[in-house]
C-alpha atoms as a PDB file:
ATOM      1  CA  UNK A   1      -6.059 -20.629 -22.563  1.00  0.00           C
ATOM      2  CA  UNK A   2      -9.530 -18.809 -22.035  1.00  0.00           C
ATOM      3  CA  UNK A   3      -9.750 -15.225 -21.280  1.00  0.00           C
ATOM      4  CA  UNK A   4     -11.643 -14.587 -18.274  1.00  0.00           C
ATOM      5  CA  UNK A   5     -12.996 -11.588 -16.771  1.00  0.00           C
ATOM      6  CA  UNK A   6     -13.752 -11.286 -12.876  1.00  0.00           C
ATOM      7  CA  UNK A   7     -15.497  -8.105 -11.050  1.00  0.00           C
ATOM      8  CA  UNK A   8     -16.494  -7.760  -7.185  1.00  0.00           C
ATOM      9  CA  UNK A   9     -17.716  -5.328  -4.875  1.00  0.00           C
ATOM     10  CA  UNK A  10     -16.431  -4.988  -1.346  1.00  0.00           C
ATOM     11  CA  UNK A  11     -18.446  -8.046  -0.075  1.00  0.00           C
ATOM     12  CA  UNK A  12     -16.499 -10.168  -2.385  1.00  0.00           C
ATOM     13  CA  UNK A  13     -13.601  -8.162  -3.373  1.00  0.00           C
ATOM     14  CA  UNK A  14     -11.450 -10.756  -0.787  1.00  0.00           C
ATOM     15  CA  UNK A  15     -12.149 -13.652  -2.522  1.00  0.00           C
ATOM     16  CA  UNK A  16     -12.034 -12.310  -5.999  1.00  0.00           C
ATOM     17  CA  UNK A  17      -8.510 -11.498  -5.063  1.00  0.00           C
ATOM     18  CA  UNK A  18      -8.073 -14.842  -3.949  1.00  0.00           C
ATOM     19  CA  UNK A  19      -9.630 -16.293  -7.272  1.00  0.00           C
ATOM     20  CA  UNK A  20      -8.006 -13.994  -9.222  1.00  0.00           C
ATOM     21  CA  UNK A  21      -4.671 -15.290  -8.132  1.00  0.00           C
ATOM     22  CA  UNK A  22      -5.929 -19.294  -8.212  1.00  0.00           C
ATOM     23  CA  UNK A  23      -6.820 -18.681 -12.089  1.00  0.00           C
ATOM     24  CA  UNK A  24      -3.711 -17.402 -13.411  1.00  0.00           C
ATOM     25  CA  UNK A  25      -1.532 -19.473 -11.398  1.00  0.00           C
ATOM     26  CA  UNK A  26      -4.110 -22.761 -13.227  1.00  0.00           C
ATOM     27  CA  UNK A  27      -2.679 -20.672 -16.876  1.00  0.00           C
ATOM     28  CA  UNK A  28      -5.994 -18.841 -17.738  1.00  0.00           C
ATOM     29  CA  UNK A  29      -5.649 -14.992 -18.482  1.00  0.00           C
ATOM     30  CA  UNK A  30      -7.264 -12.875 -15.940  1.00  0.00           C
ATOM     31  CA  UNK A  31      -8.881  -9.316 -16.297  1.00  0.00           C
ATOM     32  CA  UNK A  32      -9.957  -7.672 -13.425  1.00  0.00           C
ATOM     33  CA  UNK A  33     -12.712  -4.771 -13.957  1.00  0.00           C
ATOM     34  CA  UNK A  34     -12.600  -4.265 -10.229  1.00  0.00           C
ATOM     35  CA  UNK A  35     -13.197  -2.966  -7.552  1.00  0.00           C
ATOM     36  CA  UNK A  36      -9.637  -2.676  -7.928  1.00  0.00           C
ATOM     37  CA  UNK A  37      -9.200  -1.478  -3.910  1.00  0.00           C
ATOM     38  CA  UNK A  38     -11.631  -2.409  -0.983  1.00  0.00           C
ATOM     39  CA  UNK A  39     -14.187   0.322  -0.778  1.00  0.00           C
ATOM     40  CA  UNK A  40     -16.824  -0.341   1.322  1.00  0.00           C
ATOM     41  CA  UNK A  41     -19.328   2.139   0.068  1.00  0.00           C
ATOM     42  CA  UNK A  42     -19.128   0.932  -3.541  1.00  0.00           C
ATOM     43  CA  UNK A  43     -22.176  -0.070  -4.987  1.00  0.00           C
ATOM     44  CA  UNK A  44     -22.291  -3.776  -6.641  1.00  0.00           C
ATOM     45  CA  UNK A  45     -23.992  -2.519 -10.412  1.00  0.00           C
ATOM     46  CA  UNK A  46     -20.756  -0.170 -10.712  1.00  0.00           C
ATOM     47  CA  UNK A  47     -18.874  -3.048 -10.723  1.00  0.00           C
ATOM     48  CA  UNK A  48     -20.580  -5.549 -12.717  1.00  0.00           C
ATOM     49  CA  UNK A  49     -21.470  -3.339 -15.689  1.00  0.00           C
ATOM     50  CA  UNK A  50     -18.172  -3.240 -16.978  1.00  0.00           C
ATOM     51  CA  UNK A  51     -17.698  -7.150 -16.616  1.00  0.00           C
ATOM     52  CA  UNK A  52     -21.152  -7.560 -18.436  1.00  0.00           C
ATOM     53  CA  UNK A  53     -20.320  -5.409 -21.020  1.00  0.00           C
ATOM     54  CA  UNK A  54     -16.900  -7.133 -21.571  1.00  0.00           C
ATOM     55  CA  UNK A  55     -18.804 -10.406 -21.614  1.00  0.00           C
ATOM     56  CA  UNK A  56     -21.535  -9.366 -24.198  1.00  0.00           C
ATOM     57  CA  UNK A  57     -18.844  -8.145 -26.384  1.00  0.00           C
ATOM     58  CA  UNK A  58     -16.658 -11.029 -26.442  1.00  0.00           C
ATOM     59  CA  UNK A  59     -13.507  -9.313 -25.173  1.00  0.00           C
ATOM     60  CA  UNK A  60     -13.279 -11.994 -22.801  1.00  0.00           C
ATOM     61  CA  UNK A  61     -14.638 -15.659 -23.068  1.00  0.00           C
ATOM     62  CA  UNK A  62     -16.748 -15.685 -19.587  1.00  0.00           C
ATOM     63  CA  UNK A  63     -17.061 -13.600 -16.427  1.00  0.00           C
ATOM     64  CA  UNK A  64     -17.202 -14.307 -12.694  1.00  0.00           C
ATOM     65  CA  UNK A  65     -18.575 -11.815 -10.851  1.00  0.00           C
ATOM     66  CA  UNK A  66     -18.653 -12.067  -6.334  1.00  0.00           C
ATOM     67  CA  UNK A  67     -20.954  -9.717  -4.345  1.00  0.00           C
ATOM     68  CA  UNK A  68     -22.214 -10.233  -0.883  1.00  0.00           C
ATOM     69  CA  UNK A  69     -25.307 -12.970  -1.916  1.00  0.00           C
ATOM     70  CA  UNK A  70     -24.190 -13.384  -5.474  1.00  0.00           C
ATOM     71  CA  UNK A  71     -28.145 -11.889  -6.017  1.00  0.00           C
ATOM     72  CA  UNK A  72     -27.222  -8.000  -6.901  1.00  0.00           C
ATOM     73  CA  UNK A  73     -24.453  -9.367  -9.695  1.00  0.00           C
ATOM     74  CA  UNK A  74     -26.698 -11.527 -11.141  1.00  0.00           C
ATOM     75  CA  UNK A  75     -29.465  -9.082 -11.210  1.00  0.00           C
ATOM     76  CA  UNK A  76     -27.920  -6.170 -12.693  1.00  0.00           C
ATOM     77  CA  UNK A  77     -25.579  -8.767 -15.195  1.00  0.00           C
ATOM     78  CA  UNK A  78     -28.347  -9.724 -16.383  1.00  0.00           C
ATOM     79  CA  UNK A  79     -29.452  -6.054 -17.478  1.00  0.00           C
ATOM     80  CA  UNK A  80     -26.713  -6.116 -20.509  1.00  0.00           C
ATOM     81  CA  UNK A  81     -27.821  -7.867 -23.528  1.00  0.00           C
ATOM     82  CA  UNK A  82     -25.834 -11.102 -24.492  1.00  0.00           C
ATOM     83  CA  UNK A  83     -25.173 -11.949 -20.941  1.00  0.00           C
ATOM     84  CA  UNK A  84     -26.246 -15.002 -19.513  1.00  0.00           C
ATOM     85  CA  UNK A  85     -25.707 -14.733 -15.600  1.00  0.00           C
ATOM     86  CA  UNK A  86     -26.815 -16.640 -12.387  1.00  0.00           C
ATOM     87  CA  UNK A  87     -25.920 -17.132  -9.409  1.00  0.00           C
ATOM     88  CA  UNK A  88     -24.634 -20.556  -8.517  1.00  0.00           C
ATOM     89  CA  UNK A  89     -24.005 -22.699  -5.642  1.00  0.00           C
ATOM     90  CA  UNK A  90     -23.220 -25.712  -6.496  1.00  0.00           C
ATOM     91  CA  UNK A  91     -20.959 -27.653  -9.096  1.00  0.00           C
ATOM     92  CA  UNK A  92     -24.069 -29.727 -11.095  1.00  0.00           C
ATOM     93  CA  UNK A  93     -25.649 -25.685 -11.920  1.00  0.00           C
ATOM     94  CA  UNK A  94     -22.325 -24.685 -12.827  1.00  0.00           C
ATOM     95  CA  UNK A  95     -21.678 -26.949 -15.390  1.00  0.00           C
ATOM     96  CA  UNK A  96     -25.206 -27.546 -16.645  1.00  0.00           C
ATOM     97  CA  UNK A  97     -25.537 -23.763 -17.322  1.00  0.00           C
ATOM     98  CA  UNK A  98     -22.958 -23.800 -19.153  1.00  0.00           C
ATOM     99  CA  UNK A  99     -23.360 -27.151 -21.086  1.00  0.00           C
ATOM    100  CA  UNK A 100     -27.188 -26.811 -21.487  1.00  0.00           C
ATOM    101  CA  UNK A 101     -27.592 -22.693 -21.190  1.00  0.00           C
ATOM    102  CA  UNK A 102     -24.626 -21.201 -22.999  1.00  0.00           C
ATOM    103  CA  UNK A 103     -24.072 -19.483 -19.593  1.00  0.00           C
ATOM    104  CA  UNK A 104     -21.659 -16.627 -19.725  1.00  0.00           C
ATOM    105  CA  UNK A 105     -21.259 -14.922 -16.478  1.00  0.00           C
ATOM    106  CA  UNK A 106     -21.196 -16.975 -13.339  1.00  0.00           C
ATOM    107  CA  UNK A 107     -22.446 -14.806  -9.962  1.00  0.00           C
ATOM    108  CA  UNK A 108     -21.273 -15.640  -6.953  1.00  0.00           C
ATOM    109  CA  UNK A 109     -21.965 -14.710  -2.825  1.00  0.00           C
ATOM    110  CA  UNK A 110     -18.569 -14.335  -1.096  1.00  0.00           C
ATOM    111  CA  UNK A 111     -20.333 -14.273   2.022  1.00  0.00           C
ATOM    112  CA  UNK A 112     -22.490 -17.240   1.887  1.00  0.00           C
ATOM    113  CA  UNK A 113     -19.856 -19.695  -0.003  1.00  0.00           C
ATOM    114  CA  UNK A 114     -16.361 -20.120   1.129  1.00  0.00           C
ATOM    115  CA  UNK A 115     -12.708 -20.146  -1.031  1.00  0.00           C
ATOM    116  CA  UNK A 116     -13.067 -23.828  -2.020  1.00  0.00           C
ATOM    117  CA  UNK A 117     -16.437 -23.956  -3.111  1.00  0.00           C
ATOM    118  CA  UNK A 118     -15.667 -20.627  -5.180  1.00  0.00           C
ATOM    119  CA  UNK A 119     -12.560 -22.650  -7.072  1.00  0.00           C
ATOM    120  CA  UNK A 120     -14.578 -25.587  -7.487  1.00  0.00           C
ATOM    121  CA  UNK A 121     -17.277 -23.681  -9.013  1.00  0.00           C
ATOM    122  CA  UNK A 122     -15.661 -21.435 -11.242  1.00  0.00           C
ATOM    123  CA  UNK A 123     -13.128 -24.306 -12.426  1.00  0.00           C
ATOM    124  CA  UNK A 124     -16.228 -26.789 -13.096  1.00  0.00           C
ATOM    125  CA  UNK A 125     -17.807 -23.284 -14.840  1.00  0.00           C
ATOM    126  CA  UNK A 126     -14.653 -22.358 -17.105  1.00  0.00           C
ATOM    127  CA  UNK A 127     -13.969 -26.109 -17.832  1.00  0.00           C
ATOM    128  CA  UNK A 128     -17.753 -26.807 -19.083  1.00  0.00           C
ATOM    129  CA  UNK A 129     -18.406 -26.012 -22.909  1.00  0.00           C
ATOM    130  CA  UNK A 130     -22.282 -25.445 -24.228  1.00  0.00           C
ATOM    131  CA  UNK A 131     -23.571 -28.562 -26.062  1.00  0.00           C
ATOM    132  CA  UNK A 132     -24.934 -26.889 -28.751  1.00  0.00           C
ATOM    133  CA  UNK A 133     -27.198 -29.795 -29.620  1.00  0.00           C
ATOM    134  CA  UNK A 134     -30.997 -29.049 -31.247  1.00  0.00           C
ATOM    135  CA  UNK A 135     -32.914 -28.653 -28.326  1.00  0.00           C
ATOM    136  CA  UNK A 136     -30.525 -26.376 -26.639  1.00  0.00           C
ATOM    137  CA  UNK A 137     -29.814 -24.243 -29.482  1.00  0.00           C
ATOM    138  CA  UNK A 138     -33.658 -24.105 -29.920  1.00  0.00           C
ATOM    139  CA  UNK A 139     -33.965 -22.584 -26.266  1.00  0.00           C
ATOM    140  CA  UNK A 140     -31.116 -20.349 -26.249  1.00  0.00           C
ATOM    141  CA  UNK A 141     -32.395 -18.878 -29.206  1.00  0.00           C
ATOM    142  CA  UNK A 142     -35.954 -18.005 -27.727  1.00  0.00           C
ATOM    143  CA  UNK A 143     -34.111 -16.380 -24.747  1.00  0.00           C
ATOM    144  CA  UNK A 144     -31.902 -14.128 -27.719  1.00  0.00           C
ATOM    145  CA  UNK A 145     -35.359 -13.229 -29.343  1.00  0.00           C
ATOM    146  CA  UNK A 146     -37.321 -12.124 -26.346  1.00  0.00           C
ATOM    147  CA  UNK A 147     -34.197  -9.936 -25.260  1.00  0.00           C
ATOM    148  CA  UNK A 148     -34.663  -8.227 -28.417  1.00  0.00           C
ATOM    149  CA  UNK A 149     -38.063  -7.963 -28.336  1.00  0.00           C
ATOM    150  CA  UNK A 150     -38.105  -6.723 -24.887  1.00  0.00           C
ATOM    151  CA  UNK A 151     -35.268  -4.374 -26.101  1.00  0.00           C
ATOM    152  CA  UNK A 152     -37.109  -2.814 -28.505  1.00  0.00           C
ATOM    153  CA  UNK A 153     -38.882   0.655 -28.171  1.00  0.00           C
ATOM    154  CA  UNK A 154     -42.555   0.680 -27.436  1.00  0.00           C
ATOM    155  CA  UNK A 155     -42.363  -2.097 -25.829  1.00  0.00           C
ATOM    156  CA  UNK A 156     -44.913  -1.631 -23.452  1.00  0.00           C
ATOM    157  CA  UNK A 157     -43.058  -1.195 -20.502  1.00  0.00           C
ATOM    158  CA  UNK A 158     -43.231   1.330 -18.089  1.00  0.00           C
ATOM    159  CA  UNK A 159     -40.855   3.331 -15.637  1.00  0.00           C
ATOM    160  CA  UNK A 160     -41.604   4.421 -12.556  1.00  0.00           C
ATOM    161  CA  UNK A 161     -40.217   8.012 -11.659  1.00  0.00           C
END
C-alpha cells in the first residue's frame, strides 16, 4: 500500500488527526510531519516544509497537507521543487490533478470543508494515478523546466528587504 505523508497546522491539526486515523485503518502507511500537538501559535510554512520536502524526495508517494483555507499549504508547498500542490475542493480536481497533473501534494482548508468531504477527497486523490499519456507528459514537463529555470541564479528576480 502507498506511503503517505500528512502535515497540519492548528487550524487543521483536528481533522488531520481524524484523517490520519481513517487512512491507516483503509491499510495505507501514514507519516505524520506534524504539528504533532495543537499549538495555536504555530505558523502553517513550519509545518508544510517538511511534508514538501518528503514529497519532492520520494520518501513518501503523496502528501496531504490541512491549514485553516487550504491557501497558506498550498502556497508555501509549492515553494519546494518537485512538488505539485493545490488546494482542492472537490472530488473531479482531485482526481484530475492527479490523472492529468501528476499532482503530488493535495492542500486542504479544515475550516471551510468538513470530515467527509476531506475522506472523499483524499481517497479519490490517493486512489487516482497520472495518465502519463503525450500531451500530459508534454505539460508536466514544461512546468519541471520553468522550475529550473526559475531556480537558477541570476534569474532576474528580485527580493524585497
Amino acid at each position: 500500500m502507498m506511503t503517505v505523508g500528512i502535515a497540519a497546522d492548528h487550524a487543521g491539526f483536528e481533522q488531520k488527526e481524524q484523517l490520519m486515523a481513517k487512512l491507516i485503518d483503509a491499510g495505507y502507511e501514514v507519516r505524520d510531519y506534524g504539528a504533532k500537538t495543537y499549538d495555536p501559535t504555530d505558523d502553517y510554512p513550519d509545518i508544510i516544509v517538511p511534508l514538501a520536502r518528503a514529497v519532492s524526495n520520494r520518501e513518501v508517494a503523496r502528501g496531504i497537507a490541512v491549514c485553516g483555507s487550504g491557501v497558506g499549504v498550498s502556497v508555501a508547498a509549492n515553494k519546494i521543487p518537485g512538488v505539485r500542490a493545490a488546494l482542492i475542493t472537490e472530488t473531479y480536481s482531485a482526481r484530475q490533478g492527479v490523472e492529468h497533473d501528476d499532482m503530488n501534494l493535495l492542500c486542504l482548508g479544515g475550516r471551510v470543508i468538513g470530515p467527509m468531504l476531506i475522506w472523499e477527497l483524499a481517497t479519490v486523490f490517493l486512489q487516482a494515478e497520472y495518465d502519463g499519456g503525450e500531451r500530459f507528459e508534454r505539460r508536466l514537463q514544461k512546468v519541471i523546466a520553468l522550475e529550473r529555470q526559475l531556480a537558477q541564479p541570476g534569474d532576474g528576480r528580485t527580493v524585497n528587504k
